[in-house]
Protein backbone atom coordinates (compact mmCIF):
# COMPACT_ATOMS: atom_id res chain seq x y z
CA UNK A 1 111.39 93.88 -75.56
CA UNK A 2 108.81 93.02 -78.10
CA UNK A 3 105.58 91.63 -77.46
CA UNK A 4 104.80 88.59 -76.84
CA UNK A 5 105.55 85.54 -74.07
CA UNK A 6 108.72 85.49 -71.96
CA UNK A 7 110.80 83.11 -69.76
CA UNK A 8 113.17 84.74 -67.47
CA UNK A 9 115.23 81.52 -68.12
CA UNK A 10 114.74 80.89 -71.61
CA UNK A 11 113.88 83.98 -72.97
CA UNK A 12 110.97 84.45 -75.35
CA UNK A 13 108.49 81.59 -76.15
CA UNK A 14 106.27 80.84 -78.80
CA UNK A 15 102.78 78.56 -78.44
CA UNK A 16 104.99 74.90 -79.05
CA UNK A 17 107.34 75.81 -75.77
CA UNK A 18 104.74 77.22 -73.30
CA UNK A 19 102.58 74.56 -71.41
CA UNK A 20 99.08 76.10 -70.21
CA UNK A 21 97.59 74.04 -67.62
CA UNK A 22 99.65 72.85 -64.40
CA UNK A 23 100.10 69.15 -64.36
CA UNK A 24 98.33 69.45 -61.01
CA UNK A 25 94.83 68.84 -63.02
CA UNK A 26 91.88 70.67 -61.80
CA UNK A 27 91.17 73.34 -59.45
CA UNK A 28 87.74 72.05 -58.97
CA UNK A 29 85.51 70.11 -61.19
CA UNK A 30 85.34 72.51 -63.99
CA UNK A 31 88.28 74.49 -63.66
CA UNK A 32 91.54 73.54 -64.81
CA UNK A 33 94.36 75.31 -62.92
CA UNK A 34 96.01 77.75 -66.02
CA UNK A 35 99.15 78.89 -65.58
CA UNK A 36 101.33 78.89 -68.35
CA UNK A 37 105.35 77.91 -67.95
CA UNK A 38 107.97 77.32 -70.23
CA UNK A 39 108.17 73.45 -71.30
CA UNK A 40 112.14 73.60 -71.02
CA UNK A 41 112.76 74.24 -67.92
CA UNK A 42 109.35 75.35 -65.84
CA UNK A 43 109.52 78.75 -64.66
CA UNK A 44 106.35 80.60 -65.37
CA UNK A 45 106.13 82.73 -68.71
CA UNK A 46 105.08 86.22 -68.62
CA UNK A 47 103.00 87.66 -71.74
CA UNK A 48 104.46 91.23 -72.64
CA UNK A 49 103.12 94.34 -74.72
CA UNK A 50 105.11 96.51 -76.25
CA UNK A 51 102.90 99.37 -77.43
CA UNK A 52 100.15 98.50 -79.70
CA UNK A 53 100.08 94.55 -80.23
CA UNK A 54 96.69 94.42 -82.62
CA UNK A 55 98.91 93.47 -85.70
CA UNK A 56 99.90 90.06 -83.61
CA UNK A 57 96.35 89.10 -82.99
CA UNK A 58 94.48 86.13 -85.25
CA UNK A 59 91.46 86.45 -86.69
CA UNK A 60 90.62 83.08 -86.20
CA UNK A 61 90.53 83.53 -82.46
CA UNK A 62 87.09 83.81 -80.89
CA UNK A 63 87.25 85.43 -77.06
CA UNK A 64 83.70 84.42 -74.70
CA UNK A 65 82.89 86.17 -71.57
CA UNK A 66 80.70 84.25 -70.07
CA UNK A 67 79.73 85.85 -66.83
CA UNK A 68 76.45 85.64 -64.44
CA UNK A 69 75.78 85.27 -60.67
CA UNK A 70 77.29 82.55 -58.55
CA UNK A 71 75.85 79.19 -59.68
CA UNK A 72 74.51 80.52 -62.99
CA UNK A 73 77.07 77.83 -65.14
CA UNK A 74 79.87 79.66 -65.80
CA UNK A 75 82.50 77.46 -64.95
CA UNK A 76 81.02 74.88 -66.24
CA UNK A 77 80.08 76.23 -69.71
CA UNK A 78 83.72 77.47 -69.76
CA UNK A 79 84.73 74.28 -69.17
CA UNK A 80 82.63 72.59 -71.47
CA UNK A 81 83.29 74.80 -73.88
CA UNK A 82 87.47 74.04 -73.46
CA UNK A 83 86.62 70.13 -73.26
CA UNK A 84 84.46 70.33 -76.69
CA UNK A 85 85.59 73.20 -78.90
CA UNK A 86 89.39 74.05 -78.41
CA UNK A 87 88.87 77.28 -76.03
CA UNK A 88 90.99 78.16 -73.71
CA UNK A 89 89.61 78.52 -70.13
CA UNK A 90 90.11 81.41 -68.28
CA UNK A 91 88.88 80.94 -64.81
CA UNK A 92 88.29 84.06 -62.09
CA UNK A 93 88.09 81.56 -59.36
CA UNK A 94 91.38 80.05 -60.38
CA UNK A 95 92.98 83.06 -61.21
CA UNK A 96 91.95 84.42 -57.73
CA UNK A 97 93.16 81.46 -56.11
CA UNK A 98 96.91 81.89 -58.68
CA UNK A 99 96.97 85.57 -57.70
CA UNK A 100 96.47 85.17 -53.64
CA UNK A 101 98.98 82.59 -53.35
CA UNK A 102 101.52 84.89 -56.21
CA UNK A 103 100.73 88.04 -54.08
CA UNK A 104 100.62 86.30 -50.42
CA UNK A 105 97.81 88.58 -49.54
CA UNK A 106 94.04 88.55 -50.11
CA UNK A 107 92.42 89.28 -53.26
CA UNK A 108 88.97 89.59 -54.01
CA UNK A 109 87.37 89.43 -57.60
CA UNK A 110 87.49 92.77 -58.73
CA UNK A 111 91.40 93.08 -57.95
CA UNK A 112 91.95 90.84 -61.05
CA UNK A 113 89.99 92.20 -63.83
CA UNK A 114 93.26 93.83 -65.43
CA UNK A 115 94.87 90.21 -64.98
CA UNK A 116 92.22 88.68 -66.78
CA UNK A 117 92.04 90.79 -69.59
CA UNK A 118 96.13 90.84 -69.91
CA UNK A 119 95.90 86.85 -69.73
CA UNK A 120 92.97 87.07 -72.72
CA UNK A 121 95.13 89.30 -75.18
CA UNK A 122 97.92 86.71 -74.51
CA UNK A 123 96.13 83.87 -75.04
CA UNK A 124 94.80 85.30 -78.62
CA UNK A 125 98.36 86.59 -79.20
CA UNK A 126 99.31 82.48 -79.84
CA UNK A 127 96.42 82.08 -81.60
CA UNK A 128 94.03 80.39 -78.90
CA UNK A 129 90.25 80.85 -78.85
CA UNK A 130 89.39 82.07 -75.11
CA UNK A 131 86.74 81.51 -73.06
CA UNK A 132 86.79 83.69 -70.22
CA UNK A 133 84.42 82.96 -66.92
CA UNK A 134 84.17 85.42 -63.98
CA UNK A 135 81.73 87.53 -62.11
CA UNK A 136 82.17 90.93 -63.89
CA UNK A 137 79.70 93.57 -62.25
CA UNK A 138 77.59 95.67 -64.65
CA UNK A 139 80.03 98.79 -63.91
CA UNK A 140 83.43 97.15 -64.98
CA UNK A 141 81.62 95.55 -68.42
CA UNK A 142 83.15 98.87 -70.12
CA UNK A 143 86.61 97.96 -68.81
CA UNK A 144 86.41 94.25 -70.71
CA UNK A 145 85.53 96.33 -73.94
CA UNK A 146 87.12 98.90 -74.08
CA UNK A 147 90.66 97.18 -73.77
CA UNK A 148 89.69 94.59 -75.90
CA UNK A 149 88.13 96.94 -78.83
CA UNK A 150 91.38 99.08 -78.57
CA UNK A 151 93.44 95.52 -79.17
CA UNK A 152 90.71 94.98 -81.97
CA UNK A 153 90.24 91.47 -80.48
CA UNK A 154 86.81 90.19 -81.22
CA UNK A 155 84.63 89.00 -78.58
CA UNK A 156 81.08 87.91 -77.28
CA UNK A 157 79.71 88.55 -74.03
CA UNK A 158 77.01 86.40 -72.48
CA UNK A 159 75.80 86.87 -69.25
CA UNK A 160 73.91 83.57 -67.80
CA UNK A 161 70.61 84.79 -65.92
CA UNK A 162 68.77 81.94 -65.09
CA UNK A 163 65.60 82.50 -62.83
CA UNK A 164 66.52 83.73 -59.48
CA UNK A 165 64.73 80.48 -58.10
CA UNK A 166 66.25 78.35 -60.52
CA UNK A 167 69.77 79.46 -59.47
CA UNK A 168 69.20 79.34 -55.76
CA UNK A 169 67.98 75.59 -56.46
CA UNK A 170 71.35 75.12 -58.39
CA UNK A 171 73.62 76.58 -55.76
CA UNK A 172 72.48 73.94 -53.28
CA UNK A 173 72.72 71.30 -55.64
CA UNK A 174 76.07 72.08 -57.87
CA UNK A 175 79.08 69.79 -57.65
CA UNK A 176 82.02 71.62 -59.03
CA UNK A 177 82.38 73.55 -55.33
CA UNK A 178 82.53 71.26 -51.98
CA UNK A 179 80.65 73.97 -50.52
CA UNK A 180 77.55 75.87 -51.25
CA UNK A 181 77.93 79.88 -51.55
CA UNK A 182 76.09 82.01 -49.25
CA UNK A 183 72.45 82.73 -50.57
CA UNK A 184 72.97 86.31 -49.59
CA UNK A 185 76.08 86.50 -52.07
CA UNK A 186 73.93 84.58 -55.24
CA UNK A 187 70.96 87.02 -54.93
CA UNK A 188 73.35 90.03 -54.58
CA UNK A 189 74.46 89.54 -58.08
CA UNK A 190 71.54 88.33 -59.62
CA UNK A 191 69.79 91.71 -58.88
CA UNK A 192 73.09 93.61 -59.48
CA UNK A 193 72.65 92.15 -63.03
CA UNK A 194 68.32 92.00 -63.00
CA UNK A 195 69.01 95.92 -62.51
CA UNK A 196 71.98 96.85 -64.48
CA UNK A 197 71.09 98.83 -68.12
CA UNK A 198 68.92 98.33 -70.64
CA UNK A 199 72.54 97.65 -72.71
CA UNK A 200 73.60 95.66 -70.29
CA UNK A 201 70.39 93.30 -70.34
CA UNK A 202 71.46 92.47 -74.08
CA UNK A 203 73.79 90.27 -73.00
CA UNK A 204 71.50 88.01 -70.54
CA UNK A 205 71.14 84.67 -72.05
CA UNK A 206 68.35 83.02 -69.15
CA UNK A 207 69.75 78.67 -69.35
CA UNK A 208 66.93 78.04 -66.93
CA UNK A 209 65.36 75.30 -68.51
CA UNK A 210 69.04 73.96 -70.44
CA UNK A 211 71.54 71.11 -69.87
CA UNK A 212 75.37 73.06 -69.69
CA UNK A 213 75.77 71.18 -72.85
CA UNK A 214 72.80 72.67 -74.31
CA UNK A 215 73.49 76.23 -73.35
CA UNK A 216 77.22 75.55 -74.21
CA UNK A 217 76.25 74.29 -77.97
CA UNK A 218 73.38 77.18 -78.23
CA UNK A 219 75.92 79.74 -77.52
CA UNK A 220 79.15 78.25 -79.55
CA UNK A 221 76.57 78.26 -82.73
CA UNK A 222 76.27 81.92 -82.37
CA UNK A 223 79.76 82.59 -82.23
């Protein structure tokens, strides 16, 4: 089988016969519910490598990792970021959500990092800019580049850190969730990140005192 996308119906797909988003809309206010099928007949399509699949890649695709503690804005940059610049968003809390209810069994957020970084390589495989959001802990950062500098996909990672009082003040306030997440879990990964590397730290992009569509602007100009 060669690389690329798959129906077990249809057979193989290209980008003009695979829909993205469910007609179901949104998973919550900023997340739209991906989950690519086949526009003939439905039945989800399944991106596949065969060996090396660099020489399918564009050039033209951009791939953002936007990731951050729990309120920080990264589903709603990622969002914003799909609504006003073509990008493809990637989700973790939607692809969570798409793997629990695929796998009928709890997942938490580091089960799907593999998922997410298959899902990215297909995505720039048709061609699609990618903006990827998700709670990646400092320790699996090497995971996201190492697979994508051995598909020689280009990519950007920004990690939101706004002020730890700032983003407490924005979990109680935030819309895009009916509820509010636990303090305990926000400040867990704020310090994960506030004490991850020196390397890591070059990645920490602090939208404290920015609009989403300011911080989403800043960081498509430096693309």
């Amino acid at each position: 089988m060669d690389t690329g996308w798959y129906c077990s119906q249809c057979g193989r797909r290209d980008g003009s016969e695979i829909a993205l988003y469910q007609n179901g809309g949104m998973f919550n206010a900023h997340s739209k519910r991906l989950d690519p099928r086949c526009r003939v007949c439905g039945t989800l399509v399944v991106f596949h490598k065969n060996g090396h699949s660099a020489e399918a890649t564009h050039l033209s695709s951009k791939v953002l990792i936007v990731n951050g503690t729990c309120a920080s804005g990264k589903t709603t940059i990622s969002y914003l970021m799909s609504e006003h610049y073509d990008f493809v968003q990637v989700d973790g809390d939607w692809v969570l959500e798409r793997e629990k209810l695929r796998r009928k069994q709890p997942v938490n957020g580091d089960d799907i990092h593999h998922d997410l970084i298959d899902m990215v390589e297909g995505l720039v495989f048709l061609g699609k800019s990618v903006v990827l959001a998700h709670i990646i802990p400092p320790e699996f950062l090497p995971l996201y580049e190492e697979r994508l500098k051995e598909r020689q996909i280009g990519y950007r990672i920004v990690i939101l850190m706004p002020q730890k009082s700032v983003v407490l003040s924005r979990n109680k306030h935030r819309k895009c969730w009916p509820k509010t997440t636990p303090e305990y879990w926000v400040t867990k990964f704020h310090e994960a990140f506030a004490n991850a590397s020196e390397e890591v730290k070059t990645f920490f992009y602090d939208n404290s005192h920015e609009t989403p569509e300011e911080t989403t602007e800043n960081i498509f100009k430096s693309l």
